[in-house]
Protein backbone atom coordinates (compact mmCIF):
# COMPACT_ATOMS: atom_id res chain seq x y z
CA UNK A 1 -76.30 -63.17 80.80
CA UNK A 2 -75.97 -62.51 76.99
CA UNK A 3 -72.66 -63.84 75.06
CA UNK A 4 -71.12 -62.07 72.13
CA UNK A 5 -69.33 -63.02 69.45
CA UNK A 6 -66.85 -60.31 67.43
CA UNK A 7 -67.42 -60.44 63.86
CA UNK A 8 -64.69 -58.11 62.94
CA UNK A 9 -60.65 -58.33 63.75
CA UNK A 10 -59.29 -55.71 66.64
CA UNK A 11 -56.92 -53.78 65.93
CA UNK A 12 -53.45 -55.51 65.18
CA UNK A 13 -49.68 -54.68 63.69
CA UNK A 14 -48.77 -56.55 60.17
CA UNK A 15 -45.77 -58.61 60.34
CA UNK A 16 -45.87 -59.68 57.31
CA UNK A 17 -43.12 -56.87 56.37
CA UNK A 18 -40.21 -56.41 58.37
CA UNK A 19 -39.37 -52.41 58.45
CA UNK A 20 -35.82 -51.62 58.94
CA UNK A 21 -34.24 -47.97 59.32
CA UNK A 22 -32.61 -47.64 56.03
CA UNK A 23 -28.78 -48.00 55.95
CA UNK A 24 -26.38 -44.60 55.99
CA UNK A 25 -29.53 -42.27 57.54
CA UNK A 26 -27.70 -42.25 61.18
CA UNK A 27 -24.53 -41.00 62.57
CA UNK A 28 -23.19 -42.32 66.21
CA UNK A 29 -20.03 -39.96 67.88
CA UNK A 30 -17.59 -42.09 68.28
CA UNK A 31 -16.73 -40.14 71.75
CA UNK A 32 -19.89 -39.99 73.27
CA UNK A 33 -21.90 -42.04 71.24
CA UNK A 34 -25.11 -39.42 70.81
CA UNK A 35 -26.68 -40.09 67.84
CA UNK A 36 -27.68 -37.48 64.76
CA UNK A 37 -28.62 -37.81 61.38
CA UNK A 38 -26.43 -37.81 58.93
CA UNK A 39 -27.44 -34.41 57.72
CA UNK A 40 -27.69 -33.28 61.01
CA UNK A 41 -24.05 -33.88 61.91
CA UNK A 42 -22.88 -32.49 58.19
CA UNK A 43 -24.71 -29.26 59.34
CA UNK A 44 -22.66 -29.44 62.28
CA UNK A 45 -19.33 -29.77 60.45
CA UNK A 46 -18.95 -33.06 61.80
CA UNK A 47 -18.59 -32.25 65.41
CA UNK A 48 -20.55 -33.11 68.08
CA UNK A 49 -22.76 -30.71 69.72
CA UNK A 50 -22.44 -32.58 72.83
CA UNK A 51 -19.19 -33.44 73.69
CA UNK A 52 -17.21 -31.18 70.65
CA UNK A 53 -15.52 -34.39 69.71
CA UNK A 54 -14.26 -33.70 65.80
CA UNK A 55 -15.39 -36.55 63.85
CA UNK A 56 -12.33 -37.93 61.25
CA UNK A 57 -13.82 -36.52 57.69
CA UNK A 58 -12.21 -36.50 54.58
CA UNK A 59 -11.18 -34.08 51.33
CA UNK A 60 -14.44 -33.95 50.24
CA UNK A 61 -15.86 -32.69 53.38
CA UNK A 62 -13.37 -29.64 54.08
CA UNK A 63 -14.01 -28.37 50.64
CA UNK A 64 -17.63 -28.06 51.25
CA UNK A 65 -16.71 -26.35 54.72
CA UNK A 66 -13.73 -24.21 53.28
CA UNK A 67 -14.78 -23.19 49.62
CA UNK A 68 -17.66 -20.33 49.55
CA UNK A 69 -21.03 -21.93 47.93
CA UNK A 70 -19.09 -25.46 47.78
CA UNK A 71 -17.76 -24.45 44.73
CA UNK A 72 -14.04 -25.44 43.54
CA UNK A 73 -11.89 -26.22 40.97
CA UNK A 74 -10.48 -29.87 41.37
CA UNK A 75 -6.50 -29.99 40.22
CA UNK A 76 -4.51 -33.36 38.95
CA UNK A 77 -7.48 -35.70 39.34
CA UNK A 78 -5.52 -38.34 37.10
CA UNK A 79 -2.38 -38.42 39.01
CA UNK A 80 -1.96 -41.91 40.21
CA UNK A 81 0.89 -44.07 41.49
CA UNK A 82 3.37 -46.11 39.80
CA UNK A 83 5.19 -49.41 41.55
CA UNK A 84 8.66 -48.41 40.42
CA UNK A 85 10.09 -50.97 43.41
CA UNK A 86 7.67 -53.88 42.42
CA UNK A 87 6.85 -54.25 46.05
CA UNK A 88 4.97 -57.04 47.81
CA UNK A 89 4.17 -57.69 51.34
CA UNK A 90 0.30 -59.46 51.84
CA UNK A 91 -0.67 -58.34 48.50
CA UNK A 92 1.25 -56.57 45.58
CA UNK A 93 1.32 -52.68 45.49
CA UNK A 94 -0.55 -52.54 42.80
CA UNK A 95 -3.29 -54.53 43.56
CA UNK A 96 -3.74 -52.60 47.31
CA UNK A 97 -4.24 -49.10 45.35
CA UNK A 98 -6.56 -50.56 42.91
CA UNK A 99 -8.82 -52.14 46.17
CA UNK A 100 -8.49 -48.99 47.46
CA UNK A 101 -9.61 -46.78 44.64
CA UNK A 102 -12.33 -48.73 43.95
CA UNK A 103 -13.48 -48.96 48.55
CA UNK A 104 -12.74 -45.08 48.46
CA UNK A 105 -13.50 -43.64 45.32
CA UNK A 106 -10.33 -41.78 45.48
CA UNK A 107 -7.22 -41.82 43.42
CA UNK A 108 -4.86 -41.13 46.51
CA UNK A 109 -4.33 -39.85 49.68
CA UNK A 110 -4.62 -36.46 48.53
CA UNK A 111 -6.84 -34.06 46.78
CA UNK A 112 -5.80 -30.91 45.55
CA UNK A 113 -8.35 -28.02 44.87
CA UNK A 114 -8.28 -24.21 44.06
CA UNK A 115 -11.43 -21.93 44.77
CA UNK A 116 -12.46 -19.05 46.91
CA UNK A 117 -12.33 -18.58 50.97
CA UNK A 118 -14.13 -15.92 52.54
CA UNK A 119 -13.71 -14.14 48.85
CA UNK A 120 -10.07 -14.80 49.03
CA UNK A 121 -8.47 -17.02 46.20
CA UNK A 122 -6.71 -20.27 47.92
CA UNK A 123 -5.50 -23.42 47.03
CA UNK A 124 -5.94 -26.29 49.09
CA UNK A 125 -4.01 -29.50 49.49
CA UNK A 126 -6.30 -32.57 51.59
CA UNK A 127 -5.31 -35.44 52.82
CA UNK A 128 -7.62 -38.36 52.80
CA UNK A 129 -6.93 -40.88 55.92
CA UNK A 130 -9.06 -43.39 54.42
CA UNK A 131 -6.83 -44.18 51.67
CA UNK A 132 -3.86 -46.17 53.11
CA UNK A 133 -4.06 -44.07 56.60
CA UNK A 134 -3.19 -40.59 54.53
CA UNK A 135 0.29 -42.07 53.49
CA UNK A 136 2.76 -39.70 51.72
CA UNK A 137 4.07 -41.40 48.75
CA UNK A 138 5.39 -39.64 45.36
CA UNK A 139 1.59 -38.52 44.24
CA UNK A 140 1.12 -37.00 47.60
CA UNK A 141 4.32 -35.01 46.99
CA UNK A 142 4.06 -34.64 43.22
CA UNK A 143 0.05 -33.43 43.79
CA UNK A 144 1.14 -30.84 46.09
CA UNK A 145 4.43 -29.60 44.06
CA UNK A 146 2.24 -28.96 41.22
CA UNK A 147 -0.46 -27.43 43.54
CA UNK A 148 2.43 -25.21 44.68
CA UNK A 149 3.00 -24.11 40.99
CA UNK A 150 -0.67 -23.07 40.69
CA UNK A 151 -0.86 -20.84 43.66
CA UNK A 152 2.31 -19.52 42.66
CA UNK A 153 0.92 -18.82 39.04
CA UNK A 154 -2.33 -17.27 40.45
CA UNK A 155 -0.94 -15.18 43.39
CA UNK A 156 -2.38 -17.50 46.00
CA UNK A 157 -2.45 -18.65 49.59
CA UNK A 158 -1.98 -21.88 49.84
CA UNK A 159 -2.87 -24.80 52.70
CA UNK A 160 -2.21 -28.51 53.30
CA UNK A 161 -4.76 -30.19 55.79
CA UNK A 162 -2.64 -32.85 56.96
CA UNK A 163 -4.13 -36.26 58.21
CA UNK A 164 -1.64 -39.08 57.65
CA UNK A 165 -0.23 -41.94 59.19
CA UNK A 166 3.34 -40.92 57.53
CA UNK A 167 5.79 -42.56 55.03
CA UNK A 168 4.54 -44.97 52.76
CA UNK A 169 6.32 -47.92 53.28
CA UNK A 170 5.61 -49.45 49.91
CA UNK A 171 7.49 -46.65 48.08
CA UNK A 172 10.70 -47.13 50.40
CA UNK A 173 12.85 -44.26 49.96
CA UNK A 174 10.89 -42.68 47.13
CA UNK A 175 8.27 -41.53 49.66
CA UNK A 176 10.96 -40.24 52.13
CA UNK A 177 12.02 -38.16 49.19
CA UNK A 178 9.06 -36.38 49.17
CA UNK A 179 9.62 -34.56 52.12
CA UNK A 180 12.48 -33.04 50.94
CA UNK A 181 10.52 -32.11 47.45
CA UNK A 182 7.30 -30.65 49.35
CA UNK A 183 9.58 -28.55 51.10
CA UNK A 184 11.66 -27.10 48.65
CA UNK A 185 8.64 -26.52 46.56
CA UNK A 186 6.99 -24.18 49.83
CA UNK A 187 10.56 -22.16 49.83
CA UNK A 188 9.46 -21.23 45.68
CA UNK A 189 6.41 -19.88 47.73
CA UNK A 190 7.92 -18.02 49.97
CA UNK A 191 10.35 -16.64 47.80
CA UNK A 192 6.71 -15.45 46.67
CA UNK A 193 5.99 -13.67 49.30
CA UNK A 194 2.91 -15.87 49.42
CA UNK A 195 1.53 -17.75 53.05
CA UNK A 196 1.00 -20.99 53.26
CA UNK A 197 -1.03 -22.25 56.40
CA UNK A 198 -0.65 -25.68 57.96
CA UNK A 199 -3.85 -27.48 59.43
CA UNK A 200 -2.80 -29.94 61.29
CA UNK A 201 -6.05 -32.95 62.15
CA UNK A 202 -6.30 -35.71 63.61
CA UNK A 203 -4.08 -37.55 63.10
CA UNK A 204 -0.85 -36.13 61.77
CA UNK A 205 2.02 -38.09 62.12
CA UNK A 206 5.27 -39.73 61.17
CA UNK A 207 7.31 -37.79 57.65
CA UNK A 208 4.31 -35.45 57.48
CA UNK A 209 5.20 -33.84 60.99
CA UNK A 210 9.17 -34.03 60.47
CA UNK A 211 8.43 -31.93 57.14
CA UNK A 212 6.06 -30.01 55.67
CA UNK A 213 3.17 -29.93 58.45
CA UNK A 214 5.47 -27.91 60.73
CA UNK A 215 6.79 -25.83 58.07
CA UNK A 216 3.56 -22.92 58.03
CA UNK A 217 3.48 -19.69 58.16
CA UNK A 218 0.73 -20.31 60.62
CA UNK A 219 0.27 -23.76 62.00
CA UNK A 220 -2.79 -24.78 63.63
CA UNK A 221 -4.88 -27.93 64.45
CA UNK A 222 -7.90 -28.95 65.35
CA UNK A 223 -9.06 -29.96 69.16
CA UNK A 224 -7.76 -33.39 70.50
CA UNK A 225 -5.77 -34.35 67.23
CA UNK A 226 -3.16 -36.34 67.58
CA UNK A 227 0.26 -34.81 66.32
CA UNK A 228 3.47 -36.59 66.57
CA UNK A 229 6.39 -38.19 64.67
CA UNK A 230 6.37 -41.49 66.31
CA UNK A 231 3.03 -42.23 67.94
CA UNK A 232 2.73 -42.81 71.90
CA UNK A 233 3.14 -46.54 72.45
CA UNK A 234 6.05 -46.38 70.35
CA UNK A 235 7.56 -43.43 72.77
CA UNK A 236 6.26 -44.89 75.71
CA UNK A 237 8.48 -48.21 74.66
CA UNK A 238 11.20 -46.37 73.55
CA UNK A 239 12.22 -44.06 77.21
CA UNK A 240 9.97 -46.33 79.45
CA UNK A 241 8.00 -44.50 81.23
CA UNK A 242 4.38 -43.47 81.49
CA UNK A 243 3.76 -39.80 79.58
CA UNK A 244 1.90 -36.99 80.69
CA UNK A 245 -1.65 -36.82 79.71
CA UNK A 246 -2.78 -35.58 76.55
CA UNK A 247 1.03 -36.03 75.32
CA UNK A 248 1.05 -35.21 71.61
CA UNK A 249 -2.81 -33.98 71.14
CA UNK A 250 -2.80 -30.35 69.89
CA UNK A 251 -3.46 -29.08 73.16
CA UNK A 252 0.10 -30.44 74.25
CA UNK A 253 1.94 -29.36 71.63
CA UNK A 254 -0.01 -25.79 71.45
CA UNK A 255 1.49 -25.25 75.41
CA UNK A 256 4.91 -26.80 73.86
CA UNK A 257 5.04 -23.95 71.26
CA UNK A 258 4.65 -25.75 68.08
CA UNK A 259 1.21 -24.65 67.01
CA UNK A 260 -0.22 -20.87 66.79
CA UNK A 261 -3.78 -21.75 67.76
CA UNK A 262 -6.23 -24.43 67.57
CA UNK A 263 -9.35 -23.96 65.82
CA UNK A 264 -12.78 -25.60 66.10
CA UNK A 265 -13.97 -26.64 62.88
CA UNK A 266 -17.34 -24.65 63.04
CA UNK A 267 -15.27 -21.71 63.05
CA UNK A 268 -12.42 -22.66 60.54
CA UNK A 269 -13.52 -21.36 57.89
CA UNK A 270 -14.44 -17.28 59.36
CA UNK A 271 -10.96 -17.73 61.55
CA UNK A 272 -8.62 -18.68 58.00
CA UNK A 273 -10.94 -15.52 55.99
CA UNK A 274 -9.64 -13.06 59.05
CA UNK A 275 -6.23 -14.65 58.67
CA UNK A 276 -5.97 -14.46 55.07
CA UNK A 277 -7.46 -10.49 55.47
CA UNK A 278 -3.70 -9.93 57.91
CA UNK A 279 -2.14 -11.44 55.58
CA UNK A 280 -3.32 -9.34 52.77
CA UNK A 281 -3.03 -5.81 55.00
């Protein structure tokens, strides 16, 4: 019997380098868990094509949905908030908004943004949930009073995409105040025989809901969002006793006659050109 000897190496895998999937490439639904690339779910709008769960996105993300070609003009970037009550709790005011800026890139919890829908001029209002959970302070009211004044100026629609967590409790009364000023600023625009149209996501809550998010000419939400003044622990506390289910997500409060429909965000945008053409006729 003959022996033999191998003079060359089989085949084997290098170690040498560990390979990692790069960072920010992968999406998980946080529903279902299914996982998509990152540009896969952005073509998708952010919603799940297997379960339809609406992923929590920002400003940024329903002006690329809303504006034709992704195209807008950005209003008030430099509007920023004061501490006119020098408040304190874990950390002073000041220094929270100046973490937060820098985490989120973002001035405040709202963007404001004029452009074209469908062909239609509109101006938008966003919230942004990721800067101190959407919280309406004085910018938030001041951003969308001046907003107001554009639409106004230009003959307009105008929207608010609500996603907030309510009051801002660092601004004390001043950010109860804006309720009242956000308000009074959509009369001007009705007085303008011009529509405004409340989108109500997930979540919208607390001052937002007692004001200005119920106040549309047409008000409509997204699926499963959760819209409420005081959230459902706090309720179920308050009366004890267990609540229905679903109490306070959009389908709720659609049967309880407080919203006119609820949209899904793939077809947002075509559904708010139609509504905008009624408006128009």
């Amino acid at each position: 019997m003959g022996w033999f000897k191998r003079e060359k190496e089989g085949i084997t895998t290098s170690t040498k380098e560990k390979r990692e999937t790069p960072e920010g490439l992968w999406e998980k639904c946080s529903n279902c868990k299914t996982i998509f690339s990152k540009d896969e779910l952005a073509g998708m709008s952010y919603v799940c094509n297997r379960c339809n769960h609406h992923e929590r996105i920002g400003s940024q993300q329903y002006f690329e949905i809303l504006f034709d070609d992704g195209k807008y003009t950005e209003l008030d970037t430099k509007v920023k908030a004061g501490d006119p009550l020098k408040f304190e709790d874990t950390k002073k005011y000041t220094d929270r908004i100046k973490t937060t800026q820098n985490k989120t890139g973002l001035t405040d919890a709202i963007r404001t943004a004029k452009g074209d829908l469908g062909g239609n001029k509109i101006v938008i209002a966003a919230m942004d949930f990721s800067f101190i959970g959407g919280s309406m302070g004085s910018v938030m009211g001041e951003k969308i009073a001046r907003a107001i004044d554009v639409a106004i100026k230009e003959k307009a629609p105008f929207m608010i995409i609500s996603k907030s967590g309510g009051a801002r409790m660092m601004e004390a009364g001043l950010s109860l105040m804006q309720m009242a000023k956000v308000s009074g600023k959509l009369g001007q625009l009705s007085e303008a025989k011009l529509p405004y149209i409340s989108f109500l996501t997930d979540p919208t809550t607390g001052g937002v809901t007692a004001s200005f998010a119920m106040l549309g000419d047409i008000n409509i939400a997204e699926p499963d969002a959760l819209i409420a003044f005081a959230g459902p622990r706090v309720v179920r506390e308050t009366i004890g006793r267990d609540l229905p289910d679903g109490f306070q997500k959009s389908e709720f409060v659609l049967e309880h006659g407080f919203l006119d429909y609820i949209v899904d965000r793939k077809e947002l945008k075509d559904t708010l050109a139609l509504s905008l053409e009624l408006f128009r006729s």
